[in-house]
PDB file of N, CA and C in Angstrom:
ATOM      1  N   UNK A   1     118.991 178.102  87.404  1.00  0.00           N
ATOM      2  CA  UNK A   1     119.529 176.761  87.375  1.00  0.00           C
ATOM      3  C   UNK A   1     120.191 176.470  88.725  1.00  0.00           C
ATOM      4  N   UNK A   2     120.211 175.321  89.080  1.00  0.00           N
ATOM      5  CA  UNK A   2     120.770 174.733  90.295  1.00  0.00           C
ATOM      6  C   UNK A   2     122.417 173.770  90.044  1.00  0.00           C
ATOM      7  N   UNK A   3     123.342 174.518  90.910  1.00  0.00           N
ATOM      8  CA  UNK A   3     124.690 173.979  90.423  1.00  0.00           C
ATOM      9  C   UNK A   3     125.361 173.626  91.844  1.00  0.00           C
ATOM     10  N   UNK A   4     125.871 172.514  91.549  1.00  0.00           N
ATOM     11  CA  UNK A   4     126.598 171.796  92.533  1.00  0.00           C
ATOM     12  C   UNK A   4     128.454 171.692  91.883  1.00  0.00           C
ATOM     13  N   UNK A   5     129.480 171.829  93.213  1.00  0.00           N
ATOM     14  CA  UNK A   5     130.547 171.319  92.911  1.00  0.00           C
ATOM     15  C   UNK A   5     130.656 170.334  92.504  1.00  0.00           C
ATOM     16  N   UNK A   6     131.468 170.343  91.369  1.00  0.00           N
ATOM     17  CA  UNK A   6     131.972 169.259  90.955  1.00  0.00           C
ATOM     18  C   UNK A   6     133.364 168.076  91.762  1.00  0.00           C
ATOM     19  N   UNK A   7     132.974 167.089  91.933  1.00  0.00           N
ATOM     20  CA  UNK A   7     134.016 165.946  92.420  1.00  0.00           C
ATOM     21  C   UNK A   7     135.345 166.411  92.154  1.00  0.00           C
ATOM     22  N   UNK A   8     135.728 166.609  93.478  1.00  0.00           N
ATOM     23  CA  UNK A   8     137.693 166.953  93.830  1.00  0.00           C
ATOM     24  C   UNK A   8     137.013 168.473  93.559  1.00  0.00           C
ATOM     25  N   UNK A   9     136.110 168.878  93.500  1.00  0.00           N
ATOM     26  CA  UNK A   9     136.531 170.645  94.069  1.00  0.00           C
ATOM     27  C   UNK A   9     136.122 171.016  95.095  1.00  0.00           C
ATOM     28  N   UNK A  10     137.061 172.044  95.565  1.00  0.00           N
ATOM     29  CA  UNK A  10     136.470 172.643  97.186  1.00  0.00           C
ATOM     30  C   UNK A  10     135.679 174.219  96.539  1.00  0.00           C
ATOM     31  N   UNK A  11     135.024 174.719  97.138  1.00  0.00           N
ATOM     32  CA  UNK A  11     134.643 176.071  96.741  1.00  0.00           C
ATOM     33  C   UNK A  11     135.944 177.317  96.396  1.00  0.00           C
ATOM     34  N   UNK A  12     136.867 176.913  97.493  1.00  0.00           N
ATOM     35  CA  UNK A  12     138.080 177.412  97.860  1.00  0.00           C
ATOM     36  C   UNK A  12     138.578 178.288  96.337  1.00  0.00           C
ATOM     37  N   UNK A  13     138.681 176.931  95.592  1.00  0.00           N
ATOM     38  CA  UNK A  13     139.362 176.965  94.229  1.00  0.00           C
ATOM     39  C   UNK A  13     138.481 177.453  93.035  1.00  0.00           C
ATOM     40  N   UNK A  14     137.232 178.030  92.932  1.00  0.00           N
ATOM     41  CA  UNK A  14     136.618 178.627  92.392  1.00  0.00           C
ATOM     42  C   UNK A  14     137.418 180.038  91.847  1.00  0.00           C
ATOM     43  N   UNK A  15     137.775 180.456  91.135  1.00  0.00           N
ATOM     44  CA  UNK A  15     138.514 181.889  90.834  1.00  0.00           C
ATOM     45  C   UNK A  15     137.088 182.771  91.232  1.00  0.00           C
ATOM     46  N   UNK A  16     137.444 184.074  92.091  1.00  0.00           N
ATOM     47  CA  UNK A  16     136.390 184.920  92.210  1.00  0.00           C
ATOM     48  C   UNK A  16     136.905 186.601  91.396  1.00  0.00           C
ATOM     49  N   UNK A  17     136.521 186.329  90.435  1.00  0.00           N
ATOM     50  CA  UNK A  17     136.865 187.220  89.919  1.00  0.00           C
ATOM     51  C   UNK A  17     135.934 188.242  89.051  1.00  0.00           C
ATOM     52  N   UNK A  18     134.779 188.144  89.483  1.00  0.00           N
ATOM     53  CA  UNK A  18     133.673 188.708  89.199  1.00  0.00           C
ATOM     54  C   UNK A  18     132.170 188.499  90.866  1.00  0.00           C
ATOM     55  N   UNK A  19     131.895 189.244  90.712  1.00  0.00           N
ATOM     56  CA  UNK A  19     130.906 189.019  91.800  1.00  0.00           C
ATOM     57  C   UNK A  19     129.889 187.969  91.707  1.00  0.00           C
ATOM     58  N   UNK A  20     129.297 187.585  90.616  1.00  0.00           N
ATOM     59  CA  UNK A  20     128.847 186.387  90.429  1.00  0.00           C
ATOM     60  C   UNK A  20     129.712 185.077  91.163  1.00  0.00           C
ATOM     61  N   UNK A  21     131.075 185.060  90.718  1.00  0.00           N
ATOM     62  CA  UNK A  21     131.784 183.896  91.328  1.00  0.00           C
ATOM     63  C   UNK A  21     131.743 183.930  92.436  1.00  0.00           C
ATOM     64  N   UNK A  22     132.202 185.575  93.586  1.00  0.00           N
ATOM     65  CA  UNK A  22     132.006 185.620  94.817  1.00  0.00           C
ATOM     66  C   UNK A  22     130.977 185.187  95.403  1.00  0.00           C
ATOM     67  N   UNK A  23     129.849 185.277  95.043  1.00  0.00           N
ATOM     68  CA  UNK A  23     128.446 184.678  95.741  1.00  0.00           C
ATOM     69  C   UNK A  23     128.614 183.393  95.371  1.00  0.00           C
ATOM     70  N   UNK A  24     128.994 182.783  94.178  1.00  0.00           N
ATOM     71  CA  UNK A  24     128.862 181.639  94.248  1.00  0.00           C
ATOM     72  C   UNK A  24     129.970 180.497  94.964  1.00  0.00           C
ATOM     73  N   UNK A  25     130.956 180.801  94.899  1.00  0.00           N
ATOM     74  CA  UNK A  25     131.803 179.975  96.132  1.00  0.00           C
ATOM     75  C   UNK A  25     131.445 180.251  97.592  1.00  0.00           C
ATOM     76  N   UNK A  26     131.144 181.630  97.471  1.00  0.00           N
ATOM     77  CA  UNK A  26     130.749 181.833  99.423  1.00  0.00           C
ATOM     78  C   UNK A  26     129.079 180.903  99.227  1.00  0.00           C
ATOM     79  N   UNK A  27     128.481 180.560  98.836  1.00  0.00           N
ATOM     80  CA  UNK A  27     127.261 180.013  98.867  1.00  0.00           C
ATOM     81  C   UNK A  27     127.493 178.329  99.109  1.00  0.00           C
ATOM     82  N   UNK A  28     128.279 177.740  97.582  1.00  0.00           N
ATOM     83  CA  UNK A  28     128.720 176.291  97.781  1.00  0.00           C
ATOM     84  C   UNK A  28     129.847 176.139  99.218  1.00  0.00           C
ATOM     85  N   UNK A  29     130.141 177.278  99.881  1.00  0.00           N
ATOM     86  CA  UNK A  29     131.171 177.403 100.727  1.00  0.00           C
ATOM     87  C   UNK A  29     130.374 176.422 101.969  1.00  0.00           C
ATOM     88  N   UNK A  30     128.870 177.123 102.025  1.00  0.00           N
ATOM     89  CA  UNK A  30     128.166 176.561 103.003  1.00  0.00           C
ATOM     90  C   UNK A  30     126.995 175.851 102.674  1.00  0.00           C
ATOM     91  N   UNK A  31     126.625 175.517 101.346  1.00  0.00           N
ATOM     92  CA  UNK A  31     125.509 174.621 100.748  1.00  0.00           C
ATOM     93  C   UNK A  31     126.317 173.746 100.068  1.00  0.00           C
ATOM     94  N   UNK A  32     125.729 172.192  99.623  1.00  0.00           N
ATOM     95  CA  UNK A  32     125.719 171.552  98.870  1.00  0.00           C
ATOM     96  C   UNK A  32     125.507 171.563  97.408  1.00  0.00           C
ATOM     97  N   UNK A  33     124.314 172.423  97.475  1.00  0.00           N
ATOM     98  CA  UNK A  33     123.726 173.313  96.344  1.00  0.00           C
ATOM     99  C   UNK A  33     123.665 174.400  96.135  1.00  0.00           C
ATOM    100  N   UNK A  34     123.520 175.208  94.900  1.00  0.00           N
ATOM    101  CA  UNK A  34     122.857 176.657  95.176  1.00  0.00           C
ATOM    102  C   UNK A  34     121.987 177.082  93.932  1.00  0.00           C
ATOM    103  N   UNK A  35     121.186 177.684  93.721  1.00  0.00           N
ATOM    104  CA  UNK A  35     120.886 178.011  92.406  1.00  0.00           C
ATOM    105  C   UNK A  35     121.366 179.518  91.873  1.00  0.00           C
ATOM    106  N   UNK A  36     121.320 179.902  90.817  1.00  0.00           N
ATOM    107  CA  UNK A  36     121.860 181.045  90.277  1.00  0.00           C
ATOM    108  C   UNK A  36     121.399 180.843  88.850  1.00  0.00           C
ATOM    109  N   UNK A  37     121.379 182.205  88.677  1.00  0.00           N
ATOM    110  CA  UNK A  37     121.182 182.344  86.922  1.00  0.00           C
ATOM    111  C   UNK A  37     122.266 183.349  86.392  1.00  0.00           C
ATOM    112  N   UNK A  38     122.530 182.849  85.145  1.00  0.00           N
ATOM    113  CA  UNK A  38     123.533 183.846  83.939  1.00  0.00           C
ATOM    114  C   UNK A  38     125.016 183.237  84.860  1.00  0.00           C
ATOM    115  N   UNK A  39     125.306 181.617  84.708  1.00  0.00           N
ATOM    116  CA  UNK A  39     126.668 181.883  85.120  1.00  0.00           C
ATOM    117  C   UNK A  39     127.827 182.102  84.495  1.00  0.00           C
ATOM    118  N   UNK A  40     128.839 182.641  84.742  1.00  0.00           N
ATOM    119  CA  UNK A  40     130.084 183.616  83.929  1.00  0.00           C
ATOM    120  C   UNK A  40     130.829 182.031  83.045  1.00  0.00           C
ATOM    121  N   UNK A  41     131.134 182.693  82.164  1.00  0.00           N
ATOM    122  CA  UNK A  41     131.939 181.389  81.863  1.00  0.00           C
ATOM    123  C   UNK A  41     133.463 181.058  82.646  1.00  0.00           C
ATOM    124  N   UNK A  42     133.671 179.994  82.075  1.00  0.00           N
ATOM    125  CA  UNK A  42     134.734 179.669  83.264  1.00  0.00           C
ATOM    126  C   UNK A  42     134.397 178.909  83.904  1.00  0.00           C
ATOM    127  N   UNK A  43     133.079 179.226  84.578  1.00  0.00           N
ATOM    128  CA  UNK A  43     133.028 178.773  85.988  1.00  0.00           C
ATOM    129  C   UNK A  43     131.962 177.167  86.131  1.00  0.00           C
ATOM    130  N   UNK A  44     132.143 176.851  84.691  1.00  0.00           N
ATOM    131  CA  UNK A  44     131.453 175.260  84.680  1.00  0.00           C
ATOM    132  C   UNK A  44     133.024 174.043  84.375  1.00  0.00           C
ATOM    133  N   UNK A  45     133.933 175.182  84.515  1.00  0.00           N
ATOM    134  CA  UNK A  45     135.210 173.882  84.912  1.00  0.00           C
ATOM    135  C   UNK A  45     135.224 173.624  86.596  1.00  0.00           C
ATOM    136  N   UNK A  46     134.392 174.177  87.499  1.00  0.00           N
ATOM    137  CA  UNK A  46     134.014 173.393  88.709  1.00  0.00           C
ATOM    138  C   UNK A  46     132.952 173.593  89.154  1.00  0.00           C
ATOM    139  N   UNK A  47     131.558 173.591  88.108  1.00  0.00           N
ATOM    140  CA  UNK A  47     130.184 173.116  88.895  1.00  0.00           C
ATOM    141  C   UNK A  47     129.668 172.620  87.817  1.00  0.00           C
ATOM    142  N   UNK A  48     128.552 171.766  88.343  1.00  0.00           N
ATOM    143  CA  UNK A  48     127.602 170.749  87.368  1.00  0.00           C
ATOM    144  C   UNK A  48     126.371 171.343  87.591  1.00  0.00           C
ATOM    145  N   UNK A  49     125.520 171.141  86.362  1.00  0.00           N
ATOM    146  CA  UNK A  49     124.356 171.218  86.618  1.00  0.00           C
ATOM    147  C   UNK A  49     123.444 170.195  87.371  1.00  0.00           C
ATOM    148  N   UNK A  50     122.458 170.811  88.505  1.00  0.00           N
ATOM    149  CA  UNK A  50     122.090 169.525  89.383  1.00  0.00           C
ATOM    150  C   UNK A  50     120.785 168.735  88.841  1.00  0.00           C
ATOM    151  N   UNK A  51     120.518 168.115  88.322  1.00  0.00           N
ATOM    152  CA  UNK A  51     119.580 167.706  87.339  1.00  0.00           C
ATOM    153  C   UNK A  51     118.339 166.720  88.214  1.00  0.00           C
ATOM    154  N   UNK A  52     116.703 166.887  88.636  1.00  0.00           N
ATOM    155  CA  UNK A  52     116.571 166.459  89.376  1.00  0.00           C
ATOM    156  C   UNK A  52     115.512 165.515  88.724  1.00  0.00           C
ATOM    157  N   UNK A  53     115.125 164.633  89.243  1.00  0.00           N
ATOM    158  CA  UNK A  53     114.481 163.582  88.885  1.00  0.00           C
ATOM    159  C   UNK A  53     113.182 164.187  87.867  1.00  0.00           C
ATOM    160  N   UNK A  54     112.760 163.333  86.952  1.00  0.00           N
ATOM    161  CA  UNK A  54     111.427 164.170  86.467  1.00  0.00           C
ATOM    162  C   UNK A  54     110.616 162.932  86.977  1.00  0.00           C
ATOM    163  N   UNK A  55     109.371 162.996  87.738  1.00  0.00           N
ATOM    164  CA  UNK A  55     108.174 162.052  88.340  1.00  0.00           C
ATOM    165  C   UNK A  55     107.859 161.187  86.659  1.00  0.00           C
ATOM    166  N   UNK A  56     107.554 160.220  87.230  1.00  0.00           N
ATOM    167  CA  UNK A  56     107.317 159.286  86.046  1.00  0.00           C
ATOM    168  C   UNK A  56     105.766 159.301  85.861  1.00  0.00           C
ATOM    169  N   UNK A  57     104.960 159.138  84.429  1.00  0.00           N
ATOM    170  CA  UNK A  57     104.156 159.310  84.123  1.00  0.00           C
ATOM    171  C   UNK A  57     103.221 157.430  84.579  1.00  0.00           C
ATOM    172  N   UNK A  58     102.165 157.469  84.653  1.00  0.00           N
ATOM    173  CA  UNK A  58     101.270 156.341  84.994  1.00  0.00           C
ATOM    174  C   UNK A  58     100.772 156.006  83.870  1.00  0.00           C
ATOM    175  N   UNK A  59     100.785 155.221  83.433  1.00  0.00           N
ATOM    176  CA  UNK A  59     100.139 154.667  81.739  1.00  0.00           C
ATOM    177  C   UNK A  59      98.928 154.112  82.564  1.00  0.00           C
ATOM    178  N   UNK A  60      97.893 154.205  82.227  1.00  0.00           N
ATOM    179  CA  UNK A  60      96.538 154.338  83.101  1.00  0.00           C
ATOM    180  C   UNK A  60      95.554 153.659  81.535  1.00  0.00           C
ATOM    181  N   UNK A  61      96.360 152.366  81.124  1.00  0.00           N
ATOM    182  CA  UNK A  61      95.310 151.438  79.954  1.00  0.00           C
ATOM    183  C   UNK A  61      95.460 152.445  78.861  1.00  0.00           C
ATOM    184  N   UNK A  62      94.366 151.850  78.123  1.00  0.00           N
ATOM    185  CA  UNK A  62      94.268 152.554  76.517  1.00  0.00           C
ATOM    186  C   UNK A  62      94.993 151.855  75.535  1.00  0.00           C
ATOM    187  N   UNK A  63      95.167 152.235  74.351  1.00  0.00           N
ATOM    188  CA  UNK A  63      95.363 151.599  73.147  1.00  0.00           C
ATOM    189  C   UNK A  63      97.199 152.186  73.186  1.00  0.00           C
TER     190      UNK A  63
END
């Protein structure tokens, strides 16, 4: 999954208290984004899931 800070957080304030968190604040430290899987709990009180457009389908006639 792909997770972005959430509005009013800095990476800063991420608790690193597992190595998962460490990679993940040093990552949003210098991305906008990052992806990761299995994140710890806790740690969706400052990231969102980044949810990306799905392409829209063409209705191409028919009944």
């Amino acid at each position: 999954m792909k997770y972005k800070l959430k509005n009013g957080v800095e990476a800063s304030d991420i608790p690193k208290y597992s190595a998962i968190a460490k990679q993940l604040s040093s990552a949003l430290a210098t991305n906008s984004s990052t992806e990761i899987e299995g994140l710890p709990k806790g740690l969706l009180e400052y990231v969102e899931e980044v949810v990306s457009p799905t392409p829209k389908k063409e209705n191409k006639g028919g009944k």
